[in-house]
PDB file of N, CA and C in Angstrom:
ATOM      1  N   UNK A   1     105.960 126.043  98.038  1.00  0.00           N
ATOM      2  CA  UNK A   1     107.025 125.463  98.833  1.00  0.00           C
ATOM      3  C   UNK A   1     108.252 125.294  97.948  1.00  0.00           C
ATOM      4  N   UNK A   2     109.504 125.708  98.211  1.00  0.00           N
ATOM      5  CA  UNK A   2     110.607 125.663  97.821  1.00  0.00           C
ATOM      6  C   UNK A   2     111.013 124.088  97.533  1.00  0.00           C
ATOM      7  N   UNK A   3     112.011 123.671  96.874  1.00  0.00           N
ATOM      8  CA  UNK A   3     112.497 122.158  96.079  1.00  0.00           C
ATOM      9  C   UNK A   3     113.279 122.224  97.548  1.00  0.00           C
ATOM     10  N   UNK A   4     113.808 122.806  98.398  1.00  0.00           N
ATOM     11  CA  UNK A   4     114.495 122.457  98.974  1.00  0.00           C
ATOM     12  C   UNK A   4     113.911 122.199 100.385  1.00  0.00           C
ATOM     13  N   UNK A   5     112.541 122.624 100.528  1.00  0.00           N
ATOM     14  CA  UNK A   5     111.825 122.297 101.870  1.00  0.00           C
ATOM     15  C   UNK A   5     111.146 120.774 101.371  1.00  0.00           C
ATOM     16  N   UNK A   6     111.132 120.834 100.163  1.00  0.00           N
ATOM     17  CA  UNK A   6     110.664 119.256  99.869  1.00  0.00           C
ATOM     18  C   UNK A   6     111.915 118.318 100.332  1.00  0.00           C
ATOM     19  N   UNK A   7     112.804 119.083  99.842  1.00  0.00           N
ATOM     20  CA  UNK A   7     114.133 117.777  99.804  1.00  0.00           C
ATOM     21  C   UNK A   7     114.454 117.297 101.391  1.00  0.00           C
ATOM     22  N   UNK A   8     113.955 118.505 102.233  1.00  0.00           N
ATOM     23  CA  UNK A   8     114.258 118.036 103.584  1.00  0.00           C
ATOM     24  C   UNK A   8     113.194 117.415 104.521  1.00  0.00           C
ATOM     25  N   UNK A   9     112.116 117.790 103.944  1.00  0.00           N
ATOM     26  CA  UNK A   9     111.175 116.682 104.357  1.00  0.00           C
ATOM     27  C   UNK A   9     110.897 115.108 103.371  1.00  0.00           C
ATOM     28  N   UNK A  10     111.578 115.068 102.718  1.00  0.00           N
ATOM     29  CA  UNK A  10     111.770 114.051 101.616  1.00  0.00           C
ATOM     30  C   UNK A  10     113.147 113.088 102.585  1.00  0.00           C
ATOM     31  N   UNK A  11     114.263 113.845 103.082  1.00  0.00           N
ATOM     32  CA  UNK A  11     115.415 113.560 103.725  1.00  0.00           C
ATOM     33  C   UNK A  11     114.770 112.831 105.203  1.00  0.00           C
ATOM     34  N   UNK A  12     113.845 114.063 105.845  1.00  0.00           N
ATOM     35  CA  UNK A  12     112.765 113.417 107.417  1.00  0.00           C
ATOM     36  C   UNK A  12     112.214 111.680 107.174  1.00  0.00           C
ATOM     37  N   UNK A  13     111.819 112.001 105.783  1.00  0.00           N
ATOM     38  CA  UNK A  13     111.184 110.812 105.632  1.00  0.00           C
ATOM     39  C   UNK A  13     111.598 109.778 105.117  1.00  0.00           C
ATOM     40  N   UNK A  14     113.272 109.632 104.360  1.00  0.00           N
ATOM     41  CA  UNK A  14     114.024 108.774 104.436  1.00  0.00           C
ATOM     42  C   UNK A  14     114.648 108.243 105.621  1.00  0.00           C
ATOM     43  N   UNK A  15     114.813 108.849 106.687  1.00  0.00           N
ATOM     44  CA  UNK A  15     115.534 108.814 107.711  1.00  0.00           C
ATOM     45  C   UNK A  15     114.961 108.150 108.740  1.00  0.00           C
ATOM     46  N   UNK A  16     113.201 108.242 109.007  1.00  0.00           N
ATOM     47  CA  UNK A  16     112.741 107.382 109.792  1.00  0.00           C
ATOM     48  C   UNK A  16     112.090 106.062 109.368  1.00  0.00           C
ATOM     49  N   UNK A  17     112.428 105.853 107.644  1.00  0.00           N
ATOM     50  CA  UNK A  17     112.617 104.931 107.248  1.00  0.00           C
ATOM     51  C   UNK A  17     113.820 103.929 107.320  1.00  0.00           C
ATOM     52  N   UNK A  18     114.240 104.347 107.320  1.00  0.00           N
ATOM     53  CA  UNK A  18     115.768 103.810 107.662  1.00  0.00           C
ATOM     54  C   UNK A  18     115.601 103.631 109.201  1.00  0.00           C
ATOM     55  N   UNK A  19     115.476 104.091 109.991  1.00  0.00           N
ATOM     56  CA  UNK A  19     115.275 103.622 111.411  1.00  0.00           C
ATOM     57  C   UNK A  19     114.832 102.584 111.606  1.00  0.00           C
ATOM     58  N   UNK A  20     113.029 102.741 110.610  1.00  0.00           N
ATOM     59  CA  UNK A  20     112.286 101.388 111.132  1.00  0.00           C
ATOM     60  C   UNK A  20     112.900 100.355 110.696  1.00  0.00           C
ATOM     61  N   UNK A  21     113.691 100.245 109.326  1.00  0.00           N
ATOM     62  CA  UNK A  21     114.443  99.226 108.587  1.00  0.00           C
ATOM     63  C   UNK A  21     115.588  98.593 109.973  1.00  0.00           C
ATOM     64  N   UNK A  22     116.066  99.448 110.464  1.00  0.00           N
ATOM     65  CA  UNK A  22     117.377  98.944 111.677  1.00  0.00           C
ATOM     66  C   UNK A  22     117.039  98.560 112.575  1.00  0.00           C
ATOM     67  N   UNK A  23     115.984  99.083 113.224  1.00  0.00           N
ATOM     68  CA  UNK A  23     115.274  98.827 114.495  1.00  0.00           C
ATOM     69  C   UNK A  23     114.643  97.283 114.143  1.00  0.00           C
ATOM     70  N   UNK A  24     114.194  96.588 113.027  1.00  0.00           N
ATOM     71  CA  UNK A  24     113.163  95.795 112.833  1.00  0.00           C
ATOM     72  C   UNK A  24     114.738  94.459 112.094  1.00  0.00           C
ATOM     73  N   UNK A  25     116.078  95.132 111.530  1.00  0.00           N
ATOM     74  CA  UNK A  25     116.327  93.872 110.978  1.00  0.00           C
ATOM     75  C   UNK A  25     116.656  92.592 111.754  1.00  0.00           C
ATOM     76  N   UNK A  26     116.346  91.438 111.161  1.00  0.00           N
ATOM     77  CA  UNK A  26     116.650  90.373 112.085  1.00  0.00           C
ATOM     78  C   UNK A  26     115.455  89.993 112.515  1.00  0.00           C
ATOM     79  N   UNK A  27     114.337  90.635 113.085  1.00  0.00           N
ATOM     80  CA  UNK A  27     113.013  90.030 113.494  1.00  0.00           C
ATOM     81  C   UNK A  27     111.942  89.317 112.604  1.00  0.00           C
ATOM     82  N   UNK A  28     111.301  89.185 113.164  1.00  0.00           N
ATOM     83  CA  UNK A  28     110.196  88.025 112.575  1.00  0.00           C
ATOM     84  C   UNK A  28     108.909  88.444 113.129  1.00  0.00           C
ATOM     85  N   UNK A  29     108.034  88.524 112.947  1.00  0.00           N
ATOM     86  CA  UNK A  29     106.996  89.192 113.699  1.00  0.00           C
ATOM     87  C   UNK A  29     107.121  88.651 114.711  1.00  0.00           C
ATOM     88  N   UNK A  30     107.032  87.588 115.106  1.00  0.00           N
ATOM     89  CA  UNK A  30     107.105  86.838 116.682  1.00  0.00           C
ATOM     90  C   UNK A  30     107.686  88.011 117.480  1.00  0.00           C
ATOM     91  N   UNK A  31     108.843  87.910 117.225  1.00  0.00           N
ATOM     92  CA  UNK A  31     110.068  89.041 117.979  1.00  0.00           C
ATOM     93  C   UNK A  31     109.493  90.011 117.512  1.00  0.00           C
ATOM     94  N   UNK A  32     109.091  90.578 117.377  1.00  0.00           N
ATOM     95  CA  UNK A  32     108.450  92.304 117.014  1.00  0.00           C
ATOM     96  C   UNK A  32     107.400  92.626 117.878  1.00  0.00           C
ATOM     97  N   UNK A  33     105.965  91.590 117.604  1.00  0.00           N
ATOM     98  CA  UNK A  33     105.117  91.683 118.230  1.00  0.00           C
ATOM     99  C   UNK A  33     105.497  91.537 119.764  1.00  0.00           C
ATOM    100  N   UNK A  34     106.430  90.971 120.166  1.00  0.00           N
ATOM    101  CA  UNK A  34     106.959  91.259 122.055  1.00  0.00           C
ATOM    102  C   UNK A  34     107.639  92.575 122.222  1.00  0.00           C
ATOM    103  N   UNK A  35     107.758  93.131 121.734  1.00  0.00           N
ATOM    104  CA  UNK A  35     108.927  93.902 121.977  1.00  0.00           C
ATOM    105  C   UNK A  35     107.960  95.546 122.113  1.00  0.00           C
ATOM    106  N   UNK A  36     107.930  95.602 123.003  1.00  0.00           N
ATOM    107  CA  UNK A  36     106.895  96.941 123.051  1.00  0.00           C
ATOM    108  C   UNK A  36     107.975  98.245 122.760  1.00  0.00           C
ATOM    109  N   UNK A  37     109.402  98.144 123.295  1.00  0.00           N
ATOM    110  CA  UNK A  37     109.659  99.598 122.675  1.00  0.00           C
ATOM    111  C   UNK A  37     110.265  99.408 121.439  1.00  0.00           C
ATOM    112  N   UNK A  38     110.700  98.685 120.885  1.00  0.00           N
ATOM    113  CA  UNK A  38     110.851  98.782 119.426  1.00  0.00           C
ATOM    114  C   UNK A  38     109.114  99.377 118.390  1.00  0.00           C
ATOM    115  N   UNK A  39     108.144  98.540 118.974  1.00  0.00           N
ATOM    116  CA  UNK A  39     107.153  98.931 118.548  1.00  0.00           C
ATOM    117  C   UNK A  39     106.771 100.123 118.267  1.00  0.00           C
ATOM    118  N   UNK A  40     106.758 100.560 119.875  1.00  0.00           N
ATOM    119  CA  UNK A  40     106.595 101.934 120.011  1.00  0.00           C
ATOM    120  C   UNK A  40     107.360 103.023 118.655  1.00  0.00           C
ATOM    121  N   UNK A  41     108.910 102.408 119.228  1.00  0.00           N
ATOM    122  CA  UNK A  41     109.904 103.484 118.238  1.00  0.00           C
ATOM    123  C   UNK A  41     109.471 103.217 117.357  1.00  0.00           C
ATOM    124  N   UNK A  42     108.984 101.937 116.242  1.00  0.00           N
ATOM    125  CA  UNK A  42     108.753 102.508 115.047  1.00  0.00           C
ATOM    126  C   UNK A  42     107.092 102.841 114.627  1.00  0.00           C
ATOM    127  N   UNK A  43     106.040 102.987 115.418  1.00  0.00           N
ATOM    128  CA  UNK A  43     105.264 103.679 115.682  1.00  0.00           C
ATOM    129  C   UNK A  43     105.740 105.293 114.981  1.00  0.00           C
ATOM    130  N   UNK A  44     106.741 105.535 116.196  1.00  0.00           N
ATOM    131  CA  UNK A  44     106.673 106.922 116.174  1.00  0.00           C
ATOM    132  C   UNK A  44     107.456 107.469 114.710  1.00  0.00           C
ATOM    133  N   UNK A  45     108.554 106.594 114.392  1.00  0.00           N
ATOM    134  CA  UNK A  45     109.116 107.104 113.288  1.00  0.00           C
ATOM    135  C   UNK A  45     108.112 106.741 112.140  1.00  0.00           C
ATOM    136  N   UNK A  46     107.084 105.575 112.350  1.00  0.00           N
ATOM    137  CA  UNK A  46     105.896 105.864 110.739  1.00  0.00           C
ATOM    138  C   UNK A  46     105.338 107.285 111.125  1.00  0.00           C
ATOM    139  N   UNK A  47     104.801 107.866 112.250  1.00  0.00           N
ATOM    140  CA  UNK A  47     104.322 109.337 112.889  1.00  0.00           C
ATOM    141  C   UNK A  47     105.218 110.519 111.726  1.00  0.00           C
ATOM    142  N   UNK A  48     106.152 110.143 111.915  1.00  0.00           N
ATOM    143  CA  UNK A  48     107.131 111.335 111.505  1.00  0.00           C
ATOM    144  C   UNK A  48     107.009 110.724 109.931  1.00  0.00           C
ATOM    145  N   UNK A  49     106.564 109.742 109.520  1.00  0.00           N
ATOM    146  CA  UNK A  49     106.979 109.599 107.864  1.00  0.00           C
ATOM    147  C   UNK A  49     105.806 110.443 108.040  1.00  0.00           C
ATOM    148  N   UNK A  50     104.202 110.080 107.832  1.00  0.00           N
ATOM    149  CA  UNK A  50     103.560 110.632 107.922  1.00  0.00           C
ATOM    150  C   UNK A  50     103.214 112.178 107.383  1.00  0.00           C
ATOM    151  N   UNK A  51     103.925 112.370 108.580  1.00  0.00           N
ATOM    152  CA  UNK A  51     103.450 113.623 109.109  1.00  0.00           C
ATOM    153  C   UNK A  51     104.388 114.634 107.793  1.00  0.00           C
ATOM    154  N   UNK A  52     105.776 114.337 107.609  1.00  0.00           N
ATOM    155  CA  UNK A  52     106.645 114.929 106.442  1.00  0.00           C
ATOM    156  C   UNK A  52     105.535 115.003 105.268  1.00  0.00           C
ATOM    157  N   UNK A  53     105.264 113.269 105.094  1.00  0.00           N
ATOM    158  CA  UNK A  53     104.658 113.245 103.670  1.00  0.00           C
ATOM    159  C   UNK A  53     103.323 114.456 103.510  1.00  0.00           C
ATOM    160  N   UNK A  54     102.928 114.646 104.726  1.00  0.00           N
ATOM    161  CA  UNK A  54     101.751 115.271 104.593  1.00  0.00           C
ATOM    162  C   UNK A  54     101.874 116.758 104.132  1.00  0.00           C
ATOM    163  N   UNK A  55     102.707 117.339 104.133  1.00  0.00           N
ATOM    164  CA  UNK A  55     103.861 118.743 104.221  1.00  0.00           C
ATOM    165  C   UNK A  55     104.453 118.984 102.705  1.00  0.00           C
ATOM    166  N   UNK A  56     104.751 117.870 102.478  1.00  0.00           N
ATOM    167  CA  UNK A  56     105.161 117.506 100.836  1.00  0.00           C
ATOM    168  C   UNK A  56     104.202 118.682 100.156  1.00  0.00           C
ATOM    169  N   UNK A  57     105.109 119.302  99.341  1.00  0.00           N
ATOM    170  CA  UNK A  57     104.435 120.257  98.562  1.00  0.00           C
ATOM    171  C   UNK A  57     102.582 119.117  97.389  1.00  0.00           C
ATOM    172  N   UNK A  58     101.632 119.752  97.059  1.00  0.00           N
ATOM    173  CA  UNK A  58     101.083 118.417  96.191  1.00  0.00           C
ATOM    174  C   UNK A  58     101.742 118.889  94.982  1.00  0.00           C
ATOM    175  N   UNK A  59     101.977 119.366  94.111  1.00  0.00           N
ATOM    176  CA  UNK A  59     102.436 119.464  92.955  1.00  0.00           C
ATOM    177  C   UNK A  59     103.818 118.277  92.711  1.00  0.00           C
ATOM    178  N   UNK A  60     104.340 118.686  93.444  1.00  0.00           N
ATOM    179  CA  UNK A  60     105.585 117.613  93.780  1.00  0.00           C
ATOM    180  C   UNK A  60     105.036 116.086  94.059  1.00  0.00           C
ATOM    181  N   UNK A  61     103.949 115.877  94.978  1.00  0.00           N
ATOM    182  CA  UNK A  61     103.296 114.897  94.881  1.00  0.00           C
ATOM    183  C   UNK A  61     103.130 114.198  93.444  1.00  0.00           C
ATOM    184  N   UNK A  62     102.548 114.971  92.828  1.00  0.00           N
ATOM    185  CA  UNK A  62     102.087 114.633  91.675  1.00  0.00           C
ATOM    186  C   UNK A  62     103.002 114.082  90.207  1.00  0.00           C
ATOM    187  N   UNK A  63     104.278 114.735  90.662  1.00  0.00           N
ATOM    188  CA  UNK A  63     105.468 114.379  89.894  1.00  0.00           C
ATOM    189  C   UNK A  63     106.438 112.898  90.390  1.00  0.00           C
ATOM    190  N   UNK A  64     105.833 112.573  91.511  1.00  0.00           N
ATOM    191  CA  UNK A  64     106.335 111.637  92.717  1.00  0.00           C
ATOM    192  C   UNK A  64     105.181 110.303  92.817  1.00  0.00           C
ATOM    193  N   UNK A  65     104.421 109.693  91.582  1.00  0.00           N
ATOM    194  CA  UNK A  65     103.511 109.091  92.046  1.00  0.00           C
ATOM    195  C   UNK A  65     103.820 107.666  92.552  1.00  0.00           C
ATOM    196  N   UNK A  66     104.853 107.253  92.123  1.00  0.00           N
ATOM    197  CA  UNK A  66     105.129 105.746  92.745  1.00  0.00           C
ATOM    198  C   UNK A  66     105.319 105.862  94.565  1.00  0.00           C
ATOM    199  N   UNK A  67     105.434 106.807  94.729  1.00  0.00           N
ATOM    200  CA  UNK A  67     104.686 106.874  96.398  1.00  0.00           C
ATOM    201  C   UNK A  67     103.896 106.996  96.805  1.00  0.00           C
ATOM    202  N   UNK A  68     102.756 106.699  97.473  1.00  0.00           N
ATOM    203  CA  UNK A  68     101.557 106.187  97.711  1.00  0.00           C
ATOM    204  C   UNK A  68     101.739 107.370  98.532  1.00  0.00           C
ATOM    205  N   UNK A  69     101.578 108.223  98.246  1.00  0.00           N
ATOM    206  CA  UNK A  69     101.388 109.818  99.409  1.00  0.00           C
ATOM    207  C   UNK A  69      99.777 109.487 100.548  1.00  0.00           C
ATOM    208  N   UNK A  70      99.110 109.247  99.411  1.00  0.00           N
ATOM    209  CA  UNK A  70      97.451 108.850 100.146  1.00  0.00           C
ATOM    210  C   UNK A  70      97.584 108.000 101.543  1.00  0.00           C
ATOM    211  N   UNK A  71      98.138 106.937 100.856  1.00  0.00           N
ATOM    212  CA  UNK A  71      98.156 105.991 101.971  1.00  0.00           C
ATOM    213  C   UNK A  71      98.483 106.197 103.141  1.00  0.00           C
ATOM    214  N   UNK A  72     100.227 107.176 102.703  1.00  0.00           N
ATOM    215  CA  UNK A  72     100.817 107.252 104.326  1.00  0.00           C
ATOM    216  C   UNK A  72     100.628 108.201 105.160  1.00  0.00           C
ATOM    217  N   UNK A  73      99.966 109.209 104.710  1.00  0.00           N
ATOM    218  CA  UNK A  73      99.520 110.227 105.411  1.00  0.00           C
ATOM    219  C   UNK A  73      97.654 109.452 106.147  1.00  0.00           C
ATOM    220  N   UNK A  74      97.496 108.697 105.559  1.00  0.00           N
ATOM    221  CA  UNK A  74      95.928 107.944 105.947  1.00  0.00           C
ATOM    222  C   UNK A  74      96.543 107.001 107.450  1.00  0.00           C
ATOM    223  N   UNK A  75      97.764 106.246 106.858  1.00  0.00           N
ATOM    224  CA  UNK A  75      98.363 105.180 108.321  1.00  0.00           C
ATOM    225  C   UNK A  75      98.488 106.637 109.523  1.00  0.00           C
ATOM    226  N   UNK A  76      99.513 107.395 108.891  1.00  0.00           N
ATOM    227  CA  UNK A  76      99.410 108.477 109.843  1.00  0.00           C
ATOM    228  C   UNK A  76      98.374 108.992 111.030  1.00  0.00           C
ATOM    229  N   UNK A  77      97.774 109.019 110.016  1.00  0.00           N
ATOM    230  CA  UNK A  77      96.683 109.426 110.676  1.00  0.00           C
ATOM    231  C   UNK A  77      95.718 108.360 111.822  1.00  0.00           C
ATOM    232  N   UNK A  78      95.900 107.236 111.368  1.00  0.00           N
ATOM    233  CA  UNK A  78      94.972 106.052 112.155  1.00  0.00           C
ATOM    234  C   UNK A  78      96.181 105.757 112.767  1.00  0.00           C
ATOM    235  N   UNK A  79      97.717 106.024 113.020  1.00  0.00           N
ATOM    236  CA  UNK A  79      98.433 105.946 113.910  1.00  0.00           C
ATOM    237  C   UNK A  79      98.452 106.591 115.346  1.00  0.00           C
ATOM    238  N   UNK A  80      98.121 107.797 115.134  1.00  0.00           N
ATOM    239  CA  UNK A  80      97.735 109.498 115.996  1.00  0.00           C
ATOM    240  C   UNK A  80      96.526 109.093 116.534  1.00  0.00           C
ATOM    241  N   UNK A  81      95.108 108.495 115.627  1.00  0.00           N
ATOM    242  CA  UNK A  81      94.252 108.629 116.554  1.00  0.00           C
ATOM    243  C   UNK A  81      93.696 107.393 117.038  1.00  0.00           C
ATOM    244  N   UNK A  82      94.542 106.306 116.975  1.00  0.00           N
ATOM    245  CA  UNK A  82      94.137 105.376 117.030  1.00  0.00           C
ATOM    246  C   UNK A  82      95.056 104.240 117.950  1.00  0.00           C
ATOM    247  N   UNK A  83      95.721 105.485 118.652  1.00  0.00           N
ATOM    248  CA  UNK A  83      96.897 104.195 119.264  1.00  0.00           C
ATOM    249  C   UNK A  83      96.916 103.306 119.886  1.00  0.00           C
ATOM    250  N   UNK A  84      95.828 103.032 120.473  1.00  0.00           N
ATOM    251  CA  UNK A  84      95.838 101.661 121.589  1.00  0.00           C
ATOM    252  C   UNK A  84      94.894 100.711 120.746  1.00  0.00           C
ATOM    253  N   UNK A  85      94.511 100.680 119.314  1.00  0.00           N
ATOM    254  CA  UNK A  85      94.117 100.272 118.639  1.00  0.00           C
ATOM    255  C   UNK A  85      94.999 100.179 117.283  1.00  0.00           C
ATOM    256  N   UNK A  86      96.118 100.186 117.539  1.00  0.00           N
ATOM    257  CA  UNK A  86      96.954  99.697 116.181  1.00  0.00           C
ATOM    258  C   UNK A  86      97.395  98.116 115.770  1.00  0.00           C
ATOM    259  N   UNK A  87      96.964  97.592 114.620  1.00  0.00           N
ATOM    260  CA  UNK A  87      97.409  96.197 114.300  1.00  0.00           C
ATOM    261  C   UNK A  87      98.813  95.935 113.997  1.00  0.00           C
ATOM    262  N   UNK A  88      98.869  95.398 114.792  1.00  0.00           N
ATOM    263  CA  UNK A  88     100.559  94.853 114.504  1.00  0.00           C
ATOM    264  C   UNK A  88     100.723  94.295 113.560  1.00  0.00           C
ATOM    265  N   UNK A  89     100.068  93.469 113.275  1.00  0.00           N
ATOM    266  CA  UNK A  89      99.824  92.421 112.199  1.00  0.00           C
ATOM    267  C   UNK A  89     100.105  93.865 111.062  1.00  0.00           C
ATOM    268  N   UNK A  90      99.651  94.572 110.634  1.00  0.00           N
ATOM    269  CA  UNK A  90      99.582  95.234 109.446  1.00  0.00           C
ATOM    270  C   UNK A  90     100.657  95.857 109.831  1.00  0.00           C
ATOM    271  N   UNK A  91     100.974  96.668 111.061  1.00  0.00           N
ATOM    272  CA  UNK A  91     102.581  97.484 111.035  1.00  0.00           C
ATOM    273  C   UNK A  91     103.331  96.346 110.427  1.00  0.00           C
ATOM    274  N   UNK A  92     103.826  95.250 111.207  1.00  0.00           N
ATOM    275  CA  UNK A  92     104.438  94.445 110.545  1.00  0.00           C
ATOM    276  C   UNK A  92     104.304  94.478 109.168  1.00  0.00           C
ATOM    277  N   UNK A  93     103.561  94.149 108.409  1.00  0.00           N
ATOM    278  CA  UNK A  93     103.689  93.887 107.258  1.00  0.00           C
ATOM    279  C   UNK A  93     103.982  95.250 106.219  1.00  0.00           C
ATOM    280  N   UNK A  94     103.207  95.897 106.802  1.00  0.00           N
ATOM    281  CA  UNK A  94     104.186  96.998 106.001  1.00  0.00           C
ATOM    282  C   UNK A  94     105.730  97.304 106.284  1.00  0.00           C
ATOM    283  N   UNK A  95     106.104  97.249 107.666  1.00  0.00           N
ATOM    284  CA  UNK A  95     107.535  96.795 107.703  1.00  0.00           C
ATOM    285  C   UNK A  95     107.957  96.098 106.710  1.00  0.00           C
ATOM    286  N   UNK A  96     107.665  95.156 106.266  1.00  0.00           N
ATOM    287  CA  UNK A  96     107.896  94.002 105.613  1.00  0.00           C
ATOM    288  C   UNK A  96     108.119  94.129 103.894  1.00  0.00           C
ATOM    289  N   UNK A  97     106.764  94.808 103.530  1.00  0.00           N
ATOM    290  CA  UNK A  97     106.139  95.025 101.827  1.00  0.00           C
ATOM    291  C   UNK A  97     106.657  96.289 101.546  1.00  0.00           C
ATOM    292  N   UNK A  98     106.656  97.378 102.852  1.00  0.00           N
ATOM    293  CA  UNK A  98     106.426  98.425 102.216  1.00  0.00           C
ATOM    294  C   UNK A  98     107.418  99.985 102.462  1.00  0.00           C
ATOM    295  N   UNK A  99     107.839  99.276 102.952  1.00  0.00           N
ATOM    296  CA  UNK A  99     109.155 100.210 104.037  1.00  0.00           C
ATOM    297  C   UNK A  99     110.667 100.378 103.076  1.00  0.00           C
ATOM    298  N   UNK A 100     111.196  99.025 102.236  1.00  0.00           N
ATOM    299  CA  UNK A 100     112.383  98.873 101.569  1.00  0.00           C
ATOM    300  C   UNK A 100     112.173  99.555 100.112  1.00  0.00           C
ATOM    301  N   UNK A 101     110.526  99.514  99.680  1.00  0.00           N
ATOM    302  CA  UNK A 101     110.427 100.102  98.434  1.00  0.00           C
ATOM    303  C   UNK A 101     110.220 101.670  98.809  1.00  0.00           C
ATOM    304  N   UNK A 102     109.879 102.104  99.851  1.00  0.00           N
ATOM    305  CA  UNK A 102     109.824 103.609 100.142  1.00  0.00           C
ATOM    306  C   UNK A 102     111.033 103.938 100.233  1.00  0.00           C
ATOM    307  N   UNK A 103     112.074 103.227 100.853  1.00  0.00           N
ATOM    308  CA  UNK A 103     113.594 103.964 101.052  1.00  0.00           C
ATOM    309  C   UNK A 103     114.502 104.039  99.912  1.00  0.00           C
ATOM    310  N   UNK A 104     113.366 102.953  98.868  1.00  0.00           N
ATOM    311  CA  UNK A 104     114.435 103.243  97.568  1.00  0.00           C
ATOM    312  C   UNK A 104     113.499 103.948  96.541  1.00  0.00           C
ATOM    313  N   UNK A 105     112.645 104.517  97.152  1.00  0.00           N
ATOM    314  CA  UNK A 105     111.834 105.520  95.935  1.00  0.00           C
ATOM    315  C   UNK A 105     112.744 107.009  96.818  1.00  0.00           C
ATOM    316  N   UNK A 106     112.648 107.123  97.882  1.00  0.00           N
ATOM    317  CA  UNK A 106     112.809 108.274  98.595  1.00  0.00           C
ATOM    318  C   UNK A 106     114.521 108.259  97.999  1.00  0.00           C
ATOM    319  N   UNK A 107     115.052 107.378  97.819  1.00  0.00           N
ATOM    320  CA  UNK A 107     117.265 107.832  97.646  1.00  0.00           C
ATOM    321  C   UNK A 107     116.842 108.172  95.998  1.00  0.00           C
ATOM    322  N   UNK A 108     115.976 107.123  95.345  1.00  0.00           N
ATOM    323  CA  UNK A 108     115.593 107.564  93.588  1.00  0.00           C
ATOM    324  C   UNK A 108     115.674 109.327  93.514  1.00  0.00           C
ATOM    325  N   UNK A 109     114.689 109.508  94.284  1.00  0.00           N
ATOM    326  CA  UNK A 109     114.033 111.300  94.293  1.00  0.00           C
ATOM    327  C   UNK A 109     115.259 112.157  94.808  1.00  0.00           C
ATOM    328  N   UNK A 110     115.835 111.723  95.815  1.00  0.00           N
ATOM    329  CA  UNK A 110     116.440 112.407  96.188  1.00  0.00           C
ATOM    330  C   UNK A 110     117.735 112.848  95.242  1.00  0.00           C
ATOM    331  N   UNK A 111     118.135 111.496  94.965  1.00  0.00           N
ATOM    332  CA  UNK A 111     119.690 111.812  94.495  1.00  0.00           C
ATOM    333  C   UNK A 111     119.089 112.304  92.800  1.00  0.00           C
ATOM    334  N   UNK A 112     117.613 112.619  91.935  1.00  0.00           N
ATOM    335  CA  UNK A 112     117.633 113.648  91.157  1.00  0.00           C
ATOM    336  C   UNK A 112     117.897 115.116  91.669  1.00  0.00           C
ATOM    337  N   UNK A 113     117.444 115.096  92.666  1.00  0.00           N
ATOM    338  CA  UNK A 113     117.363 116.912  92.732  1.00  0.00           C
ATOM    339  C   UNK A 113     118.527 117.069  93.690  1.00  0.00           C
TER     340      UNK A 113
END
């Protein structure tokens, strides 16, 4: 895979990070957990982190380890097959823990190459 099909699925996956970040600022789980289409939307944009990260060349992976590649392609996945069984409680919190350090590992990577 070319540096530059990484960079644009590297770009996919900044971008629906940044969504969930806009869509979610200001809330509190209270307000999150009501809100079924915000949910939804950022449902779908973790779908699309996912699904990029999964595409990610691995070699590049491997040069990229402060991103938990494992993990988010694993949520991914228990996102897809698991939808009427997703914890909010944990979306939330990765909203929360894990979303602001991905958007600043993903601008780190990016703005090298």
């Amino acid at each position: 895979m070319s540096k530059r099909d990484n960079d644009l699925l590297l770009e996919d996956m900044l971008e629906a990070a940044e969504k969930i970040e806009k869509y979610t600022v200001g809330y509190d789980f209270d307000k999150f957990s009501n809100e079924d289409k915000t949910i939804d939307a950022v449902i779908r944009n973790f779908e699309i982190i996912g699904e990029a990260a999964n595409r990610v060349d691995p070699d590049f992976k491997l040069e990229s380890p402060e991103i938990e590649w494992r993990k988010i392609t694993g949520f991914r996945n228990r996102l897809i097959h698991e939808y009427f069984g997703v914890d909010i409680e944990i979306l939330w919190q990765i909203i929360e823990d894990d979303i602001p350090d991905l958007i600043d590992y993903l601008k780190q990577i990016l703005n090298k190459n």
